[in-house]
Protein backbone atom coordinates (compact mmCIF):
# COMPACT_ATOMS: atom_id res chain seq x y z
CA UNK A 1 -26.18 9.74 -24.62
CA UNK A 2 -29.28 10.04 -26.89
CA UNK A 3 -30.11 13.90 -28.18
CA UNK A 4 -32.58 14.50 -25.18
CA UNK A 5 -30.23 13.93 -22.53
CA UNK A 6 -27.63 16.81 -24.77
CA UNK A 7 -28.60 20.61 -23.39
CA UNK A 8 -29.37 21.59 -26.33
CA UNK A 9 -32.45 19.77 -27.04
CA UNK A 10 -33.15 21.11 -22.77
CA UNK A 11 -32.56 24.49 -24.26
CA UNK A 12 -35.24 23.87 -26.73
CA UNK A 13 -37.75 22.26 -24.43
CA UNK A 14 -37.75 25.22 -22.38
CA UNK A 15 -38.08 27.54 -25.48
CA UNK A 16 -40.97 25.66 -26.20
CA UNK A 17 -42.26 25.20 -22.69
CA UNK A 18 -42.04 28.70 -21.35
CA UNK A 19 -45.68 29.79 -20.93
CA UNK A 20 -46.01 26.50 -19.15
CA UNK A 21 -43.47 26.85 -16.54
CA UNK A 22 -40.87 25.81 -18.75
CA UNK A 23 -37.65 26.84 -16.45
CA UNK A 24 -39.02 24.65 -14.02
CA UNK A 25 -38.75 21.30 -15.93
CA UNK A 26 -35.61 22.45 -17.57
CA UNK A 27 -34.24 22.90 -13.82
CA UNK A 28 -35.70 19.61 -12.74
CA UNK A 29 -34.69 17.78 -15.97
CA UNK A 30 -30.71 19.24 -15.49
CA UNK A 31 -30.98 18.48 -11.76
CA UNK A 32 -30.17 14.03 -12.72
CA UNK A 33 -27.27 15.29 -15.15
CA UNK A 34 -25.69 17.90 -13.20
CA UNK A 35 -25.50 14.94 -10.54
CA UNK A 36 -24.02 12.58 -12.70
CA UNK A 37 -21.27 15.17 -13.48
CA UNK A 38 -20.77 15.11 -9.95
CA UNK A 39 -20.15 11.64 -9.01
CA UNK A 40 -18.11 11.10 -12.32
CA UNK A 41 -15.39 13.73 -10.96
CA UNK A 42 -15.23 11.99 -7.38
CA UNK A 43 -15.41 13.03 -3.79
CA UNK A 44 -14.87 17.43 -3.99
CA UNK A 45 -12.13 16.46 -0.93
CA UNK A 46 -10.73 13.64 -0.98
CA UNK A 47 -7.23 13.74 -0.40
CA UNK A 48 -5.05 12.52 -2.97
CA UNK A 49 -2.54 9.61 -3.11
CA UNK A 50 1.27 10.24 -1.84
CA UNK A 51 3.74 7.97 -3.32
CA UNK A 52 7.53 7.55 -2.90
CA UNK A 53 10.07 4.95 -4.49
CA UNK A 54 12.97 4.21 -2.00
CA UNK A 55 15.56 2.00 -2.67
CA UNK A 56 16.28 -1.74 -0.81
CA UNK A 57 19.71 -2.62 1.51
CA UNK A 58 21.03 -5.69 2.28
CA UNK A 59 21.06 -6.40 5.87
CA UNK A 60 24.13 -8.23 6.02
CA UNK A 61 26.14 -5.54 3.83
CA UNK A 62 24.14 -2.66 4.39
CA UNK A 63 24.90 -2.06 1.07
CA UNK A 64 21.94 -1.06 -1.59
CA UNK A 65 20.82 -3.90 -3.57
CA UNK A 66 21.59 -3.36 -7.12
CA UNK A 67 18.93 -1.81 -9.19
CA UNK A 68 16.16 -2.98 -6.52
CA UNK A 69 13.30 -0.39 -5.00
CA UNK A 70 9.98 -0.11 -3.86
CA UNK A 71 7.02 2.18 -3.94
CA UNK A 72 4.53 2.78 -1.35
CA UNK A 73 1.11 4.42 -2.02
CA UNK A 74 -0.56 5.91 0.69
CA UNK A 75 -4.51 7.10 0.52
CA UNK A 76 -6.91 7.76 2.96
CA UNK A 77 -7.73 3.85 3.72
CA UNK A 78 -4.23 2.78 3.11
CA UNK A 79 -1.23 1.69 1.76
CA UNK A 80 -0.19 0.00 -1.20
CA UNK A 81 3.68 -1.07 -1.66
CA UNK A 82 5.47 -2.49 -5.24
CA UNK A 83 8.86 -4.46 -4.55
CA UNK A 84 11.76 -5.27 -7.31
CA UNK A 85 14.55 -7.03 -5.84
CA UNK A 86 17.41 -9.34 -7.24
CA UNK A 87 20.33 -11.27 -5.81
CA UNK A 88 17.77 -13.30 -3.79
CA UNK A 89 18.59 -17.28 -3.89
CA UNK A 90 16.96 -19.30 -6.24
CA UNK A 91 14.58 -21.93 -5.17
CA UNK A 92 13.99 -20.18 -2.14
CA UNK A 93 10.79 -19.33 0.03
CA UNK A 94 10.93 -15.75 0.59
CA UNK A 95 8.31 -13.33 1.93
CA UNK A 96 7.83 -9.69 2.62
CA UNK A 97 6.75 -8.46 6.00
CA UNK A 98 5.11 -5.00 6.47
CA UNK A 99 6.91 -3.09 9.67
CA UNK A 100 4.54 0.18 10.67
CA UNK A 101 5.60 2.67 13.34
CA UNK A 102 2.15 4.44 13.67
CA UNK A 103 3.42 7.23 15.57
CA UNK A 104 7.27 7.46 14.07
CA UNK A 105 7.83 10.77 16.00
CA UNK A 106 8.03 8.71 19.20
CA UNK A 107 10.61 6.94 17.79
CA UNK A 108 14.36 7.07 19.28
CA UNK A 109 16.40 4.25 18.10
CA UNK A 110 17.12 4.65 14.11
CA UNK A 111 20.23 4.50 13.17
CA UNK A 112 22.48 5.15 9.41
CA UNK A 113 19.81 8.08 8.68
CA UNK A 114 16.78 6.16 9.04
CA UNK A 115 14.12 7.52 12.39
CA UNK A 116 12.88 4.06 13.19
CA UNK A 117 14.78 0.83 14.33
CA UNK A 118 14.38 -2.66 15.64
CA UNK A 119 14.24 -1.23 19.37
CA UNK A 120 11.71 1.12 18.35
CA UNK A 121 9.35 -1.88 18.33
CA UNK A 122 9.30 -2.53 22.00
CA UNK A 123 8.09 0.63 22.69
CA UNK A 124 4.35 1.51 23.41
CA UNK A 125 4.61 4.91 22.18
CA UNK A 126 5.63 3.82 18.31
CA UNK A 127 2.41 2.39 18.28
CA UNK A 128 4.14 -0.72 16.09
CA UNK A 129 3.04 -3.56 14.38
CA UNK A 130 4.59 -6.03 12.38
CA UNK A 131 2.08 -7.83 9.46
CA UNK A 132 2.60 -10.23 6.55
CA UNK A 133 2.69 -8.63 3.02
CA UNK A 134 3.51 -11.30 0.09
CA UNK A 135 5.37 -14.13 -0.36
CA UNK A 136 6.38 -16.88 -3.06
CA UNK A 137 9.35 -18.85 -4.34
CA UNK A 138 12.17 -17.13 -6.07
CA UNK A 139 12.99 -18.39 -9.47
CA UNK A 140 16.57 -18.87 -10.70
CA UNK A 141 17.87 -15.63 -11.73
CA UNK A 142 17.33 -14.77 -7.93
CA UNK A 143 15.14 -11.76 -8.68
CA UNK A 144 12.05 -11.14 -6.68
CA UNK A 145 8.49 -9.18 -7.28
CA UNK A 146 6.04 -8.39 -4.78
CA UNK A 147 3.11 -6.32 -3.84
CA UNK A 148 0.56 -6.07 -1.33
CA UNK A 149 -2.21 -4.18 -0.04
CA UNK A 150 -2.83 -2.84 3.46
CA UNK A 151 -5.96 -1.40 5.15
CA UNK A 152 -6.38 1.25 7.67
CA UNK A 153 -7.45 -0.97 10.93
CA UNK A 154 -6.61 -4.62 9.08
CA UNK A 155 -4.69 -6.76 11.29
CA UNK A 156 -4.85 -10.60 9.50
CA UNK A 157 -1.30 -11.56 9.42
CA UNK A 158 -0.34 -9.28 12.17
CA UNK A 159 2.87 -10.89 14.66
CA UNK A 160 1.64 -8.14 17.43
CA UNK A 161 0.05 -4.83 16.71
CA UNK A 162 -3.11 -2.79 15.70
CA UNK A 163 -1.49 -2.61 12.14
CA UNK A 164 -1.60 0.57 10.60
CA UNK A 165 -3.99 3.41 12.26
CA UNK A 166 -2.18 6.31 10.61
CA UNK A 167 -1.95 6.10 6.24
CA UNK A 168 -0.48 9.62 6.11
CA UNK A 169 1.72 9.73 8.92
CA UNK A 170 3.54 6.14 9.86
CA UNK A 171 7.04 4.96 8.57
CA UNK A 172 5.96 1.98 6.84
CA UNK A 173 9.20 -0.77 6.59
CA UNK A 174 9.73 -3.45 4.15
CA UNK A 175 11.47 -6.84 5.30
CA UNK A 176 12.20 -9.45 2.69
CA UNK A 177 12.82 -12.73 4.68
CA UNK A 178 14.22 -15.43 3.57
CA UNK A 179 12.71 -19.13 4.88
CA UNK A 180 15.49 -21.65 2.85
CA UNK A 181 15.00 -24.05 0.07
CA UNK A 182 11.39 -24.22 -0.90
CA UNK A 183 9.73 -27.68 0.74
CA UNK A 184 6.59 -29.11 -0.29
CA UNK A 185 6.38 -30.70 3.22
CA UNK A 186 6.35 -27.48 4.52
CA UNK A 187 4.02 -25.50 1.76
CA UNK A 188 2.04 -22.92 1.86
CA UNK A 189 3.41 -22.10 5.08
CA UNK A 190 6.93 -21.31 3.89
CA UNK A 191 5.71 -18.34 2.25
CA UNK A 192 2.76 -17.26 4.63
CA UNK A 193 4.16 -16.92 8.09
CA UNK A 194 6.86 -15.53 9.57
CA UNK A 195 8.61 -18.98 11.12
CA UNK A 196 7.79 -21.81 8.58
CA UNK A 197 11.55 -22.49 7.56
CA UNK A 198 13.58 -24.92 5.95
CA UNK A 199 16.70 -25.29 8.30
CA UNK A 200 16.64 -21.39 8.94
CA UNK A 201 14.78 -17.75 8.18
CA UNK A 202 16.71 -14.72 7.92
CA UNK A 203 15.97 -11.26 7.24
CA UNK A 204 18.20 -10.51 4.21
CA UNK A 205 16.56 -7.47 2.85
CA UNK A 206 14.67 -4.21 3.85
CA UNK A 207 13.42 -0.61 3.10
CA UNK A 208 12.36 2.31 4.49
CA UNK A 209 9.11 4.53 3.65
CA UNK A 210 9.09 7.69 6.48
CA UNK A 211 6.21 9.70 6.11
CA UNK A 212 6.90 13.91 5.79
């Protein structure tokens, strides 16, 4: 900033300027910077960002995965999720589906500690929907990064649903799916929908974000 945007040179304009109705410039000449200041710091109320890390189970073990997690950022418009997995097959076409329970109090099938589950999904009150997340091929060491963005109200990629209506207060689930050796035949869709496979999909991985 050049010296007569600093306060002191305002402080010495209105020195200067007194007899003249001084104050009144300096108050008008502050006014622009005090602004400034104010849309610098950000909205006075905004509510801040809630992450958690939780970690990823195998569906056919139910065992956890190794060293795998993911993270899920919540704000005001949305969510944001991170994924590290590993003992994924190599060459593979594997995706991640987002699994929202709007209203996860409404929920009454979960089962091993976690509130929602599959049957959850056929019922109106959970306020469910099911979307695409990421996808790609999984190199040879079998490990597997993702991450995706979702909006409040967005429902491109959606199976069934009004995707996610509540950032603060749904269970958000994570499915890793596995669509089979990766087929240029059958590219992009191997990794961008949920039934593009190459003799067989299977859900092989998933985890859990529950809201407070």
């Amino acid at each position: 900033m050049s010296e007569k945007g600093t306060l002191p040179s305002l402080l010495a304009l209105t020195e200067a300027d007194q007899e003249g109705g001084g104050m009144r410039k300096l108050l008008l000449l502050l006014s622009p910077a005090f602004a400034l200041v104010a849309l610098a710091a950000g909205p006075a109320f905004a509510e801040p960002a809630q992450r958690d890390v939780s970690p990823v189970f195998s569906f056919a073990t139910g065992t956890q995965v190794g060293q795998a997690w993911s993270s899920l950022s919540r704000t005001a418009s949305g969510v944001t999720m991170t994924l590290h997995t590993t003992d994924l097959t190599g060459g593979h076409a594997v995706t991640v589906w987002w699994v929202v329970f709007n209203d996860p109090q409404s929920c009454s099938h979960g089962a091993l500690g976690v509130r929602c589950g599959p049957g959850d999904l056929s019922v109106p009150a959970t306020q469910a929907s099911i979307l695409y997340a990421a996808g790609h091929v999984i190199g040879g060491n079998g490990v597997g990064d993702f991450g995706a963005q979702l909006s409040l109200g967005k429902t491109d990629g959606a199976l069934f649903g009004q995707g996610l209506t509540n950032a603060f207060g749904a269970d958000v689930h994570l499915v890793v799916r596995d669509h089979g050796p990766v087929d240029q035949s059958l590219m992009p869709g191997e990794i961008h929908s949920f039934d593009v496979c190459n003799t067989g999909c299977a859900n092989v991985q998933h985890s859990q974000h529950e809201s407070d």
